[in-house]
PDB file of N, CA and C in Angstrom:
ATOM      1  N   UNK A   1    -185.972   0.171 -43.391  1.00  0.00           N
ATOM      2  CA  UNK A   1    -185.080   1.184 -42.921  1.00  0.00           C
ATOM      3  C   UNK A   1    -183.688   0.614 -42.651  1.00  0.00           C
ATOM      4  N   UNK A   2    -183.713  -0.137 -42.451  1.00  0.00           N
ATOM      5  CA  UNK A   2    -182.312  -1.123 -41.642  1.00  0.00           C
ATOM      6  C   UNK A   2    -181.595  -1.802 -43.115  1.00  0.00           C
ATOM      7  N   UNK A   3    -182.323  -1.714 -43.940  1.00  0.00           N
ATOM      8  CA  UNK A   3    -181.608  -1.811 -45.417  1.00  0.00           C
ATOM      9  C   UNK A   3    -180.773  -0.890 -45.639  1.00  0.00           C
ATOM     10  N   UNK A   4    -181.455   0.512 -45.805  1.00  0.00           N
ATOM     11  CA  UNK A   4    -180.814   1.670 -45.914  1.00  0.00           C
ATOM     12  C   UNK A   4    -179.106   2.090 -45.036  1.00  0.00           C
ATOM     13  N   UNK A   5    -179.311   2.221 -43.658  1.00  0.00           N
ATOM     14  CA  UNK A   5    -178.438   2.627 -43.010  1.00  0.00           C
ATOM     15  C   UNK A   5    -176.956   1.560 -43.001  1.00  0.00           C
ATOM     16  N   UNK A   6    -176.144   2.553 -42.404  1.00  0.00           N
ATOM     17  CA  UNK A   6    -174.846   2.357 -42.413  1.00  0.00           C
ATOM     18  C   UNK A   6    -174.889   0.646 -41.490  1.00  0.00           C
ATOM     19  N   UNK A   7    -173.636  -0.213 -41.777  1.00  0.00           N
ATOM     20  CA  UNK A   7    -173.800  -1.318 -40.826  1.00  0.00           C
ATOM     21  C   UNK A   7    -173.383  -1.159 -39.444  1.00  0.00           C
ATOM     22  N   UNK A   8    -172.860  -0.318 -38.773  1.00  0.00           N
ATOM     23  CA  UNK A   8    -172.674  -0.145 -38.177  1.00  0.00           C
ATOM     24  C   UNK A   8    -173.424  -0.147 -36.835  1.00  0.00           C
ATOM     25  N   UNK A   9    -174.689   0.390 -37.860  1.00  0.00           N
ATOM     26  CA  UNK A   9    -176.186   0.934 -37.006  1.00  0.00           C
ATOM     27  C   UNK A   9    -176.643  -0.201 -37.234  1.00  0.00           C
ATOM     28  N   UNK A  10    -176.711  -1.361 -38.276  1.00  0.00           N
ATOM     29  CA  UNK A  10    -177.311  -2.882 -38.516  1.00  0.00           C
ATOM     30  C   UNK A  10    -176.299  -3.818 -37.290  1.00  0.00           C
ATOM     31  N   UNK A  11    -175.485  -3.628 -37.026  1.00  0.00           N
ATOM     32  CA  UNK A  11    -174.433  -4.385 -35.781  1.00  0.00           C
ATOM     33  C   UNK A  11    -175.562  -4.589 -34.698  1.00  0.00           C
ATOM     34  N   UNK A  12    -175.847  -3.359 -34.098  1.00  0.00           N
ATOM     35  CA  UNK A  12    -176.465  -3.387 -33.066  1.00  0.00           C
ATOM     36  C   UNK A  12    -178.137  -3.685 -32.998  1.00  0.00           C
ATOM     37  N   UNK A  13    -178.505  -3.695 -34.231  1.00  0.00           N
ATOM     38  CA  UNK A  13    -179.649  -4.141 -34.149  1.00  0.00           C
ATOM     39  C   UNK A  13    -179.590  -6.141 -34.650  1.00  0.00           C
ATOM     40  N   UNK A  14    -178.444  -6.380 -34.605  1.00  0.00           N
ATOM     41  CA  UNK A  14    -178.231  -7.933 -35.228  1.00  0.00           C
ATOM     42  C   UNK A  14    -179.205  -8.935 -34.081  1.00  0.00           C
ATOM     43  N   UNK A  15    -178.704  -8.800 -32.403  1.00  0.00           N
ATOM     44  CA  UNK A  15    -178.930  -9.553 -31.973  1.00  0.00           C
ATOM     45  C   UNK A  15    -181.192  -9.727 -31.865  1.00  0.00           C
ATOM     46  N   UNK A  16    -181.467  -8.622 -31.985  1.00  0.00           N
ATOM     47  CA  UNK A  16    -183.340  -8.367 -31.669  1.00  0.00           C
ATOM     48  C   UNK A  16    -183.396  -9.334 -33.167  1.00  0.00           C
ATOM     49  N   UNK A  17    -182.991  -8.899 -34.122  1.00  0.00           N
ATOM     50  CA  UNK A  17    -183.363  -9.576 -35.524  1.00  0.00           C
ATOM     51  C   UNK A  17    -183.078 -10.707 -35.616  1.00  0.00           C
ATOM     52  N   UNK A  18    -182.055 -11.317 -35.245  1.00  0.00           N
ATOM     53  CA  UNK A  18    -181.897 -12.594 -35.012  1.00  0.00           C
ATOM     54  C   UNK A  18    -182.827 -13.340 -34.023  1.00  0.00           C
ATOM     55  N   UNK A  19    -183.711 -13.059 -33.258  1.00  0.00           N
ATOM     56  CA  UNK A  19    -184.095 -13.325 -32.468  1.00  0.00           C
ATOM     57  C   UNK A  19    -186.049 -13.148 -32.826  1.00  0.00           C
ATOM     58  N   UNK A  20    -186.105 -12.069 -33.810  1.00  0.00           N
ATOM     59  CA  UNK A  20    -186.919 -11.695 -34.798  1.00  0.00           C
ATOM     60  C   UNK A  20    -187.249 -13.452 -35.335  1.00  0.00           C
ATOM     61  N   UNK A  21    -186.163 -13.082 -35.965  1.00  0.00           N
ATOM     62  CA  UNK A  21    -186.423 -14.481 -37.464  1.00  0.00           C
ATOM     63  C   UNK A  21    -186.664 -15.851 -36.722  1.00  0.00           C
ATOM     64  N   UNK A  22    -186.230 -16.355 -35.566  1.00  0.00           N
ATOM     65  CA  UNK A  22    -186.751 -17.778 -34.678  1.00  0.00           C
ATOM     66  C   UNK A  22    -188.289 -17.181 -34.180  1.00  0.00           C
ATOM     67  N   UNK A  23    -188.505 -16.154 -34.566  1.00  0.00           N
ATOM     68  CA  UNK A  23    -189.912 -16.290 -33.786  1.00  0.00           C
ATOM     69  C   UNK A  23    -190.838 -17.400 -34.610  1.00  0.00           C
ATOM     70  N   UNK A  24    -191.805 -18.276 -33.986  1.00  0.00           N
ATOM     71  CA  UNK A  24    -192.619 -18.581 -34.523  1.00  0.00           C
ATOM     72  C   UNK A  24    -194.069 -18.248 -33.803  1.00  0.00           C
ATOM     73  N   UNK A  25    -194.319 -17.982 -33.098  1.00  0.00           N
ATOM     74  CA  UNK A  25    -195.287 -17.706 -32.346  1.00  0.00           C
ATOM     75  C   UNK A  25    -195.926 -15.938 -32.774  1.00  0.00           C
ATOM     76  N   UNK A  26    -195.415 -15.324 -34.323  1.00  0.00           N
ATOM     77  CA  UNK A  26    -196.354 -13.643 -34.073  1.00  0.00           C
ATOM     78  C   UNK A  26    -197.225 -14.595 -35.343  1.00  0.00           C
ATOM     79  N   UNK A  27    -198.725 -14.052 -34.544  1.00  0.00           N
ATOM     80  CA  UNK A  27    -199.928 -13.850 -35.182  1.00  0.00           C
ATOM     81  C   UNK A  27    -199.687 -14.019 -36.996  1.00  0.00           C
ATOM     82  N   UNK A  28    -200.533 -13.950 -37.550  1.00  0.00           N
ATOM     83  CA  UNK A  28    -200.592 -13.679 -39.051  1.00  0.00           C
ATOM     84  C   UNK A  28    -200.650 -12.953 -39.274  1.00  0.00           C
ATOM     85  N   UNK A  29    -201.275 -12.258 -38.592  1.00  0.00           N
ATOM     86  CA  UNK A  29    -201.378 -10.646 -38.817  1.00  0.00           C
ATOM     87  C   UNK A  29    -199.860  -9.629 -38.983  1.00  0.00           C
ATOM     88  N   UNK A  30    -199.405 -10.516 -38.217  1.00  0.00           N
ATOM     89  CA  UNK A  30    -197.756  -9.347 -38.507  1.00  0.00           C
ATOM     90  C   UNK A  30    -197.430  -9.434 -39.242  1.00  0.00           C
ATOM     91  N   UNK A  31    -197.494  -9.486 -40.469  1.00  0.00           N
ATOM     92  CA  UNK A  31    -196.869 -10.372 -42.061  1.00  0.00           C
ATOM     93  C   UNK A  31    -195.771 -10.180 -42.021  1.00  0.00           C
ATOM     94  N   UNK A  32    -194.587 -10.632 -41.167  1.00  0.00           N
ATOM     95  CA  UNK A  32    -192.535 -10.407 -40.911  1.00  0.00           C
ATOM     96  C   UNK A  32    -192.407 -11.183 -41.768  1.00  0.00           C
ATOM     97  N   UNK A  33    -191.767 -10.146 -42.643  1.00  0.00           N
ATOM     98  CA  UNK A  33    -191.011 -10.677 -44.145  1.00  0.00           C
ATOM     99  C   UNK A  33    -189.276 -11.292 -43.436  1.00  0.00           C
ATOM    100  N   UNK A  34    -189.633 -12.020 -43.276  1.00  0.00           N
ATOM    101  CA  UNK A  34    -187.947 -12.940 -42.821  1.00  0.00           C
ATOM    102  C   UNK A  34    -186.943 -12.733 -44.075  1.00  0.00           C
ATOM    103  N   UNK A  35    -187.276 -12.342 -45.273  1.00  0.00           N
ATOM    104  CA  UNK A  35    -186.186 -12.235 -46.318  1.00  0.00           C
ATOM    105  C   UNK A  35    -185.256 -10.694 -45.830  1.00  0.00           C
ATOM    106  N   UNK A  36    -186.490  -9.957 -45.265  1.00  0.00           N
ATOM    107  CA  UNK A  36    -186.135  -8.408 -45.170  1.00  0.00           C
ATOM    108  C   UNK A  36    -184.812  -9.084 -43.524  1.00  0.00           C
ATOM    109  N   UNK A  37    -185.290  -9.901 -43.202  1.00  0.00           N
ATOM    110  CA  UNK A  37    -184.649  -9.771 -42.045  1.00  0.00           C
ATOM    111  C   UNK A  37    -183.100 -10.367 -42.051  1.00  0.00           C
ATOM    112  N   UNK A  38    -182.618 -11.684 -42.964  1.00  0.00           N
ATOM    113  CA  UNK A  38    -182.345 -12.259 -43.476  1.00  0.00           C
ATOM    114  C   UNK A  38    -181.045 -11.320 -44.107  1.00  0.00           C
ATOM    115  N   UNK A  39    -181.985 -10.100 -45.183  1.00  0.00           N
ATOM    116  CA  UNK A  39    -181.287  -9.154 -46.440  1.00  0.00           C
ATOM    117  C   UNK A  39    -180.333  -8.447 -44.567  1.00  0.00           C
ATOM    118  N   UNK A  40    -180.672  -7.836 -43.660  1.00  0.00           N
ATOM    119  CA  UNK A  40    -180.382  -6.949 -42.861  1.00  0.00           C
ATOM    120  C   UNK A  40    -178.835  -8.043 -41.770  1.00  0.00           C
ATOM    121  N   UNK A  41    -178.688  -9.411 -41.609  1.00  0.00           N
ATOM    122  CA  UNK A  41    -178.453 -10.099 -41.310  1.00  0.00           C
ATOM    123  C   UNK A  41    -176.843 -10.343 -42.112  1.00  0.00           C
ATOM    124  N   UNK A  42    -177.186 -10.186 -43.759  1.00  0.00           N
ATOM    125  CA  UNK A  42    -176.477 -10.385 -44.523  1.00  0.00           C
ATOM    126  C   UNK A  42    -175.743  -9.310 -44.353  1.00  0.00           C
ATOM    127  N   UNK A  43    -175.792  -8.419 -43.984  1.00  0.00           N
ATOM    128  CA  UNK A  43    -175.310  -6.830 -44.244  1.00  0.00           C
ATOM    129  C   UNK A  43    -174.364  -6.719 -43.149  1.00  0.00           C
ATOM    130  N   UNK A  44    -174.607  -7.506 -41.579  1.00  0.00           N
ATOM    131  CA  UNK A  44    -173.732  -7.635 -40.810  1.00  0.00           C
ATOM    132  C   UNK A  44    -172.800  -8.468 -41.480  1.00  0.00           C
ATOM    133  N   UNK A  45    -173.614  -9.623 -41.938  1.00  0.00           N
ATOM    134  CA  UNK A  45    -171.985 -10.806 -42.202  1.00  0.00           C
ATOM    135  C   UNK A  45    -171.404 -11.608 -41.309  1.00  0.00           C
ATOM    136  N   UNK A  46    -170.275 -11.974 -41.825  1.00  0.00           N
ATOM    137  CA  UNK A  46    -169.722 -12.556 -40.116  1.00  0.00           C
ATOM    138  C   UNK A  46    -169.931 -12.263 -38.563  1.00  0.00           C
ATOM    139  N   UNK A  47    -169.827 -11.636 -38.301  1.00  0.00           N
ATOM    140  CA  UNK A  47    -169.783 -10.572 -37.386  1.00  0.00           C
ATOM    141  C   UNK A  47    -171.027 -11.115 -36.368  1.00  0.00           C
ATOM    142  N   UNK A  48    -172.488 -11.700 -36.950  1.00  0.00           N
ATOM    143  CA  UNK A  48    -173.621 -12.036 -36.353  1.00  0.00           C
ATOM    144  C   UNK A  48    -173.234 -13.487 -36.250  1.00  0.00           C
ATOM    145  N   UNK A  49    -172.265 -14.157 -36.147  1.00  0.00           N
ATOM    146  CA  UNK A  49    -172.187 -15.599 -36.321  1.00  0.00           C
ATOM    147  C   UNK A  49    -173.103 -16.258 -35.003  1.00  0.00           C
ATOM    148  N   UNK A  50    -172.088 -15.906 -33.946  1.00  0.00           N
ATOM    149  CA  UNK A  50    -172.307 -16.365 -33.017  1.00  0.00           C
ATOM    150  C   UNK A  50    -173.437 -16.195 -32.252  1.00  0.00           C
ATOM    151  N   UNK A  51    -174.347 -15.298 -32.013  1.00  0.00           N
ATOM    152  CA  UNK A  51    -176.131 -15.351 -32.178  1.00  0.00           C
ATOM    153  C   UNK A  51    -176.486 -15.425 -33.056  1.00  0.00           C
ATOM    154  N   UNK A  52    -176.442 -15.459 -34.562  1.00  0.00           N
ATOM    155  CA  UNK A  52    -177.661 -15.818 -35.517  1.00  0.00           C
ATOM    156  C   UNK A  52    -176.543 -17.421 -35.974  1.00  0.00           C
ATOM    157  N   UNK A  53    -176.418 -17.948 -35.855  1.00  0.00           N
ATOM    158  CA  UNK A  53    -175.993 -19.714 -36.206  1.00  0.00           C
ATOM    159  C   UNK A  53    -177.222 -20.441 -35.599  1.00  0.00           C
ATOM    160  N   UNK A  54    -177.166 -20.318 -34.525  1.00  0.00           N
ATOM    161  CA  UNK A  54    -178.242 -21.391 -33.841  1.00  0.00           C
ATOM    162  C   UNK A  54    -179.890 -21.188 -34.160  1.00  0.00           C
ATOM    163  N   UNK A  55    -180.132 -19.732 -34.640  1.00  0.00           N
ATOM    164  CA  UNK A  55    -181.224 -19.603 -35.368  1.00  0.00           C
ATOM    165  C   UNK A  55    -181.614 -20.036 -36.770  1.00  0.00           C
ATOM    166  N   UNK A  56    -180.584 -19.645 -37.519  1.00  0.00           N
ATOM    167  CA  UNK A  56    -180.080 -19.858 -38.969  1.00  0.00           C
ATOM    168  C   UNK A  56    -180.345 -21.500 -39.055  1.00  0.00           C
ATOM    169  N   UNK A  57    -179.960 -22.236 -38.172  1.00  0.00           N
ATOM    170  CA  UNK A  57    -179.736 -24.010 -38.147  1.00  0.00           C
ATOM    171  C   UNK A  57    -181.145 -24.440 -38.176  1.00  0.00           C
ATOM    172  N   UNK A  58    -182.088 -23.524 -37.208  1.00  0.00           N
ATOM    173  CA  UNK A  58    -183.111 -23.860 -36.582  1.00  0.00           C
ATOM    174  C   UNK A  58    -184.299 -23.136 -37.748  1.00  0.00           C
ATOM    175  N   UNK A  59    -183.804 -22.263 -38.522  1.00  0.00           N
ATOM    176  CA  UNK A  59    -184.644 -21.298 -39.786  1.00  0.00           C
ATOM    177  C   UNK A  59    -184.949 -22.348 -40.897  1.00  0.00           C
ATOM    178  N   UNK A  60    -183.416 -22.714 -41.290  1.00  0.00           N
ATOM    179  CA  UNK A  60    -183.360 -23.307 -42.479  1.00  0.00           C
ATOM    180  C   UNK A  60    -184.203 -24.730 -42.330  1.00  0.00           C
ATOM    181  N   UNK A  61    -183.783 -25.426 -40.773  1.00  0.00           N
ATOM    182  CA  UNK A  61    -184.952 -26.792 -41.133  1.00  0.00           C
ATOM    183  C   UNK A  61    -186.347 -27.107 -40.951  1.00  0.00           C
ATOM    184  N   UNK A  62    -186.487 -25.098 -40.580  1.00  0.00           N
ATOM    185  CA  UNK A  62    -188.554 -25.525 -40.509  1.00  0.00           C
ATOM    186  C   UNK A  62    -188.485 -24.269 -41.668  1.00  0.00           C
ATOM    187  N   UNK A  63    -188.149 -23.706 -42.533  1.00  0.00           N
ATOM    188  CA  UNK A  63    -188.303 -22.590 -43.317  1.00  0.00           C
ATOM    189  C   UNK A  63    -188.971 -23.369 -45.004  1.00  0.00           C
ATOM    190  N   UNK A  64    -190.249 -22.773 -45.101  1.00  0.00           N
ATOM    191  CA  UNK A  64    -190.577 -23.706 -46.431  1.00  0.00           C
ATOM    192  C   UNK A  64    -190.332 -22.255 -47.418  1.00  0.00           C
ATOM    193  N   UNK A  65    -190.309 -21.581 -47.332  1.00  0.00           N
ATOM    194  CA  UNK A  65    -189.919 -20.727 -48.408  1.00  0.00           C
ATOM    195  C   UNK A  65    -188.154 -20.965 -48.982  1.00  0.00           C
ATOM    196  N   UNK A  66    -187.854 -21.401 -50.325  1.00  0.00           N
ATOM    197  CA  UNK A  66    -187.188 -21.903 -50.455  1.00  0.00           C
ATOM    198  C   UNK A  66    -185.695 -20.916 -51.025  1.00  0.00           C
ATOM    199  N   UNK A  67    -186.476 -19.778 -51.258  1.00  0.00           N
ATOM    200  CA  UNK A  67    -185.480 -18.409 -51.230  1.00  0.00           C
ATOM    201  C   UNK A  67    -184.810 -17.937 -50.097  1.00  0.00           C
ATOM    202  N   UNK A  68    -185.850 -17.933 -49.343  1.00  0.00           N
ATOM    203  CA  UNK A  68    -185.328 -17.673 -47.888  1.00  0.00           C
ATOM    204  C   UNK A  68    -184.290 -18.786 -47.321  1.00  0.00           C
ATOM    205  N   UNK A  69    -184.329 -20.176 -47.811  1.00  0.00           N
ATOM    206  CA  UNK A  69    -183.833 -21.326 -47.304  1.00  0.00           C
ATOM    207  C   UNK A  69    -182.644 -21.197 -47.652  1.00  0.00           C
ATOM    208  N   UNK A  70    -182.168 -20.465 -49.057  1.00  0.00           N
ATOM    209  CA  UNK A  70    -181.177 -21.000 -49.757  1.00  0.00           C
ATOM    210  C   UNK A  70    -180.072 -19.290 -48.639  1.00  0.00           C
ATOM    211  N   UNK A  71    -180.911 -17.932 -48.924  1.00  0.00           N
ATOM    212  CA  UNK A  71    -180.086 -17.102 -48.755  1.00  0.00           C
ATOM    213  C   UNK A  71    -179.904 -17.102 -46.874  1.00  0.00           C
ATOM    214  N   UNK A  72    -180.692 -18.256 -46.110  1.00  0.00           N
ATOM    215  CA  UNK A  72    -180.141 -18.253 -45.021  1.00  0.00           C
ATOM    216  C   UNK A  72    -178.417 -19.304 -44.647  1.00  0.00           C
ATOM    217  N   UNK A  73    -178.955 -20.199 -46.194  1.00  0.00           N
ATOM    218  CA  UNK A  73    -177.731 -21.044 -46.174  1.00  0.00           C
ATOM    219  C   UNK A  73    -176.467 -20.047 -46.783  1.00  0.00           C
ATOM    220  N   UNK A  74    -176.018 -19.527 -47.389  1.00  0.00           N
ATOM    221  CA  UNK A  74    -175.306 -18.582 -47.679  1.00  0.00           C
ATOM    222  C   UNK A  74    -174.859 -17.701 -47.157  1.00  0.00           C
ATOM    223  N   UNK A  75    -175.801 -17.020 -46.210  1.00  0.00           N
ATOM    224  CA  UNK A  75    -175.340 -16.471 -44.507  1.00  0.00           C
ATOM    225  C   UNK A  75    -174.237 -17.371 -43.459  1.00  0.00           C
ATOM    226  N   UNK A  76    -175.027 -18.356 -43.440  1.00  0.00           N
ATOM    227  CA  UNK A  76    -173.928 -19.464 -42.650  1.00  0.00           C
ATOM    228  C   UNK A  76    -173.218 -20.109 -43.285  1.00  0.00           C
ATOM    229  N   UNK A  77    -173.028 -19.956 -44.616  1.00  0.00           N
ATOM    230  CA  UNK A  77    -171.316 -20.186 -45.186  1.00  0.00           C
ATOM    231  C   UNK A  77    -170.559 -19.171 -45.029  1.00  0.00           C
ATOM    232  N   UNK A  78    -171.074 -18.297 -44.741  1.00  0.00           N
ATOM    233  CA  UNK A  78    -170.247 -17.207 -44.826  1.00  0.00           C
ATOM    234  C   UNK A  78    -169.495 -16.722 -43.715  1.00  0.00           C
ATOM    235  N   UNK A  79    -170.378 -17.408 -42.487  1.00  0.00           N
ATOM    236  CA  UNK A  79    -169.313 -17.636 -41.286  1.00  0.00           C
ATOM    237  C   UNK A  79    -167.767 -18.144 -41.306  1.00  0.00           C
ATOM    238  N   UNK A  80    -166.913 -17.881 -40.271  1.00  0.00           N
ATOM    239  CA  UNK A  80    -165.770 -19.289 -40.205  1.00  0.00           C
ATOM    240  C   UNK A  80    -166.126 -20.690 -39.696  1.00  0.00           C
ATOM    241  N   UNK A  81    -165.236 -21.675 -40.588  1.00  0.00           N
ATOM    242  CA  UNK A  81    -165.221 -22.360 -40.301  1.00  0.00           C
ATOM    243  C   UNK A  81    -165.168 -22.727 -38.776  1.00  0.00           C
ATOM    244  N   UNK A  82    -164.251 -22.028 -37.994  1.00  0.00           N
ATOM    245  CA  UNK A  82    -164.305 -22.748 -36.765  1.00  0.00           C
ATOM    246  C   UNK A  82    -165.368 -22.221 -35.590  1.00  0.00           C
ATOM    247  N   UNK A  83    -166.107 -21.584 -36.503  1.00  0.00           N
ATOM    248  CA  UNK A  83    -167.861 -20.876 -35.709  1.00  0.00           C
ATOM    249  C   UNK A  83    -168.462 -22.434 -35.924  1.00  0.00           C
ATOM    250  N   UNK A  84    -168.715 -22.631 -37.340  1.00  0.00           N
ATOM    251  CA  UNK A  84    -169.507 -23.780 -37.639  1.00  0.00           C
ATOM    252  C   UNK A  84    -169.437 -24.519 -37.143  1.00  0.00           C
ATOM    253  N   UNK A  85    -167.946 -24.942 -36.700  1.00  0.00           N
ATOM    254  CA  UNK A  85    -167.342 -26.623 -36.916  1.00  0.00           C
ATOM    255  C   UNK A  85    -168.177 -26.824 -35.158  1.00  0.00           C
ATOM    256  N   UNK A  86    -168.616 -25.506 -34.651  1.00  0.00           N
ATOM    257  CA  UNK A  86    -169.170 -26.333 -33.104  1.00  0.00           C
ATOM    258  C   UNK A  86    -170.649 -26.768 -33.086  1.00  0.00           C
ATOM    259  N   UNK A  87    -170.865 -26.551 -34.377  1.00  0.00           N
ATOM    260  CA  UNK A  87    -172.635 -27.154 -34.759  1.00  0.00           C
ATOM    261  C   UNK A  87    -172.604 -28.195 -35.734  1.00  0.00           C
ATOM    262  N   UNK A  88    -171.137 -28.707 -36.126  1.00  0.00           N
ATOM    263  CA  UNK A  88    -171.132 -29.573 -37.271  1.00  0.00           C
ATOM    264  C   UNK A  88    -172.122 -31.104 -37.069  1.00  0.00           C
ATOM    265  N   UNK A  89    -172.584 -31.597 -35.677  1.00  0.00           N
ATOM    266  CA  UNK A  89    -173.525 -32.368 -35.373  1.00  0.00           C
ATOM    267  C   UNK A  89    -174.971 -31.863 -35.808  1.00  0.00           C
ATOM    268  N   UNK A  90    -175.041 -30.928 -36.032  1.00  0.00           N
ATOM    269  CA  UNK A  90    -176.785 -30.660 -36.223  1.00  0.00           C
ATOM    270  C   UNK A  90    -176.392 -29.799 -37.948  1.00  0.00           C
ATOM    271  N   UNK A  91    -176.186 -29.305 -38.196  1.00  0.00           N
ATOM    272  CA  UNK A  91    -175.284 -28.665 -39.161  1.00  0.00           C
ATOM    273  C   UNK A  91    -175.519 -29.501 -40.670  1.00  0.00           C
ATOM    274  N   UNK A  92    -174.392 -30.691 -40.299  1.00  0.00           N
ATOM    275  CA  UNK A  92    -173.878 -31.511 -41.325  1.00  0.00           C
ATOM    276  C   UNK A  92    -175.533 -32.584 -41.933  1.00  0.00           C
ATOM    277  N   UNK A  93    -176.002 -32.681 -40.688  1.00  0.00           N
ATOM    278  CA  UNK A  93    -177.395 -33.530 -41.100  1.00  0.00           C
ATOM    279  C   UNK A  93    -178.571 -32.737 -42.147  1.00  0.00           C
ATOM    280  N   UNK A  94    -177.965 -31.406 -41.361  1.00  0.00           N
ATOM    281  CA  UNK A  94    -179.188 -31.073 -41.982  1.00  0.00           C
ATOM    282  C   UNK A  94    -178.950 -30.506 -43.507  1.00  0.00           C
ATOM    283  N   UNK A  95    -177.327 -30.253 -43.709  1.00  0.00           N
ATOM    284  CA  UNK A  95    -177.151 -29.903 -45.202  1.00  0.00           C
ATOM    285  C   UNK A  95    -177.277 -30.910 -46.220  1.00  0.00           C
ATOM    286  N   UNK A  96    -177.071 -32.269 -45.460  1.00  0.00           N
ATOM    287  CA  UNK A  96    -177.001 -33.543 -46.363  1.00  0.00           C
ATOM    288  C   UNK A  96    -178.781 -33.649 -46.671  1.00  0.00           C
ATOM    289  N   UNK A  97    -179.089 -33.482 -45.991  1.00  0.00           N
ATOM    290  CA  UNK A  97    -181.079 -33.376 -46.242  1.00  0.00           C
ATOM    291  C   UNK A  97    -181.059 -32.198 -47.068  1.00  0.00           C
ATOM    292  N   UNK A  98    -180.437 -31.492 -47.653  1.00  0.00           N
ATOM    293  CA  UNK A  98    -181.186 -30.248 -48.669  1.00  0.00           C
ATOM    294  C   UNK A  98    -180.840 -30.752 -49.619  1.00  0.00           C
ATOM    295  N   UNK A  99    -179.603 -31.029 -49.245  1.00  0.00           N
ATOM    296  CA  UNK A  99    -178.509 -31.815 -51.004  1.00  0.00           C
ATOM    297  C   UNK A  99    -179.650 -32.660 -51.664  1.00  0.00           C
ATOM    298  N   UNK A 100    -180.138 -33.345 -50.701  1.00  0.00           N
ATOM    299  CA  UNK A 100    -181.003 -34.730 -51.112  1.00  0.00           C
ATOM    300  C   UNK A 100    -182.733 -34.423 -51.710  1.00  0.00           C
ATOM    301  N   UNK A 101    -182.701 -33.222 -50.963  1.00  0.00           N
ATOM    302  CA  UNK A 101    -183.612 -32.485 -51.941  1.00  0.00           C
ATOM    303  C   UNK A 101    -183.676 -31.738 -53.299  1.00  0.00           C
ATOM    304  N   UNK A 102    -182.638 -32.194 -53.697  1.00  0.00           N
ATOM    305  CA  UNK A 102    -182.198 -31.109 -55.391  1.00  0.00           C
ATOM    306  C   UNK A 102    -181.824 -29.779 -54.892  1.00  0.00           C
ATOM    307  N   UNK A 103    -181.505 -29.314 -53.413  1.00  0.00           N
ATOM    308  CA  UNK A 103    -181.091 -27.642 -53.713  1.00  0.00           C
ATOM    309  C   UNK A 103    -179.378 -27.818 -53.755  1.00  0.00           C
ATOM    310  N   UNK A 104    -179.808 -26.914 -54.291  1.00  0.00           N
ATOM    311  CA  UNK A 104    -178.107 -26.351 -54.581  1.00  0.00           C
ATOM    312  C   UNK A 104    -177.662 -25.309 -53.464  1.00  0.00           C
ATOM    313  N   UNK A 105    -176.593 -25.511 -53.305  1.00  0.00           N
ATOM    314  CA  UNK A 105    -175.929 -24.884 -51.713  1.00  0.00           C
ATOM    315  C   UNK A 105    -174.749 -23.758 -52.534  1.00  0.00           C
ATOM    316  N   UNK A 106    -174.922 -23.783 -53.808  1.00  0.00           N
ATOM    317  CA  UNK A 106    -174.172 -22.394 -54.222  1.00  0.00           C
ATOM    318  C   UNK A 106    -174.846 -20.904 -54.311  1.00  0.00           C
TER     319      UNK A 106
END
């Protein structure tokens, strides 16, 4: 549903979804498609920097799905620079570890 609607109405649902996607603790049973959450994330844009960064940091270095890995990295380029530059300690390590894995960060 949150695909569908205007962003406006995705603004205010940014911070629960962001907060969604660090869960690690729901059951198996909930099958939370993190791409859907991710796609809804993207739709804010900038705008979610500053609550979804510290998740996004924390997604991408336990996230083994590697679609999800790449379009969470693409979210947080898409921030400003001077959002990033205050995580560039945890940030910078962890992009140099994907590089070093063959992904591509385009």
């Amino acid at each position: 549903m949150l695909c569908q609607v205007e962003r406006t109405f995705a603004l205010q649902c940014g911070p629960a979804l962001a907060h969604l996607l660090g869960r690690e603790d729901l059951p198996p049973e909930r099958d939370l498609d993190r791409g859907f959450l991710l796609d809804v994330l993207e739709k804010i844009g900038p705008d979610c920097a500053e609550y979804a960064l510290p998740v996004l940091i924390d997604f991408i270095d336990k996230e083994a799905n590697t679609t999800n890995v790449m379009q969470a990295l693409r979210l947080v380029q898409s921030f400003d620079q001077q959002i990033r530059e205050r995580y560039q300690y945890v940030l910078a390590p962890l992009l140099k570890r994907i590089e070093s894995q063959g992904e591509s960060l385009k």
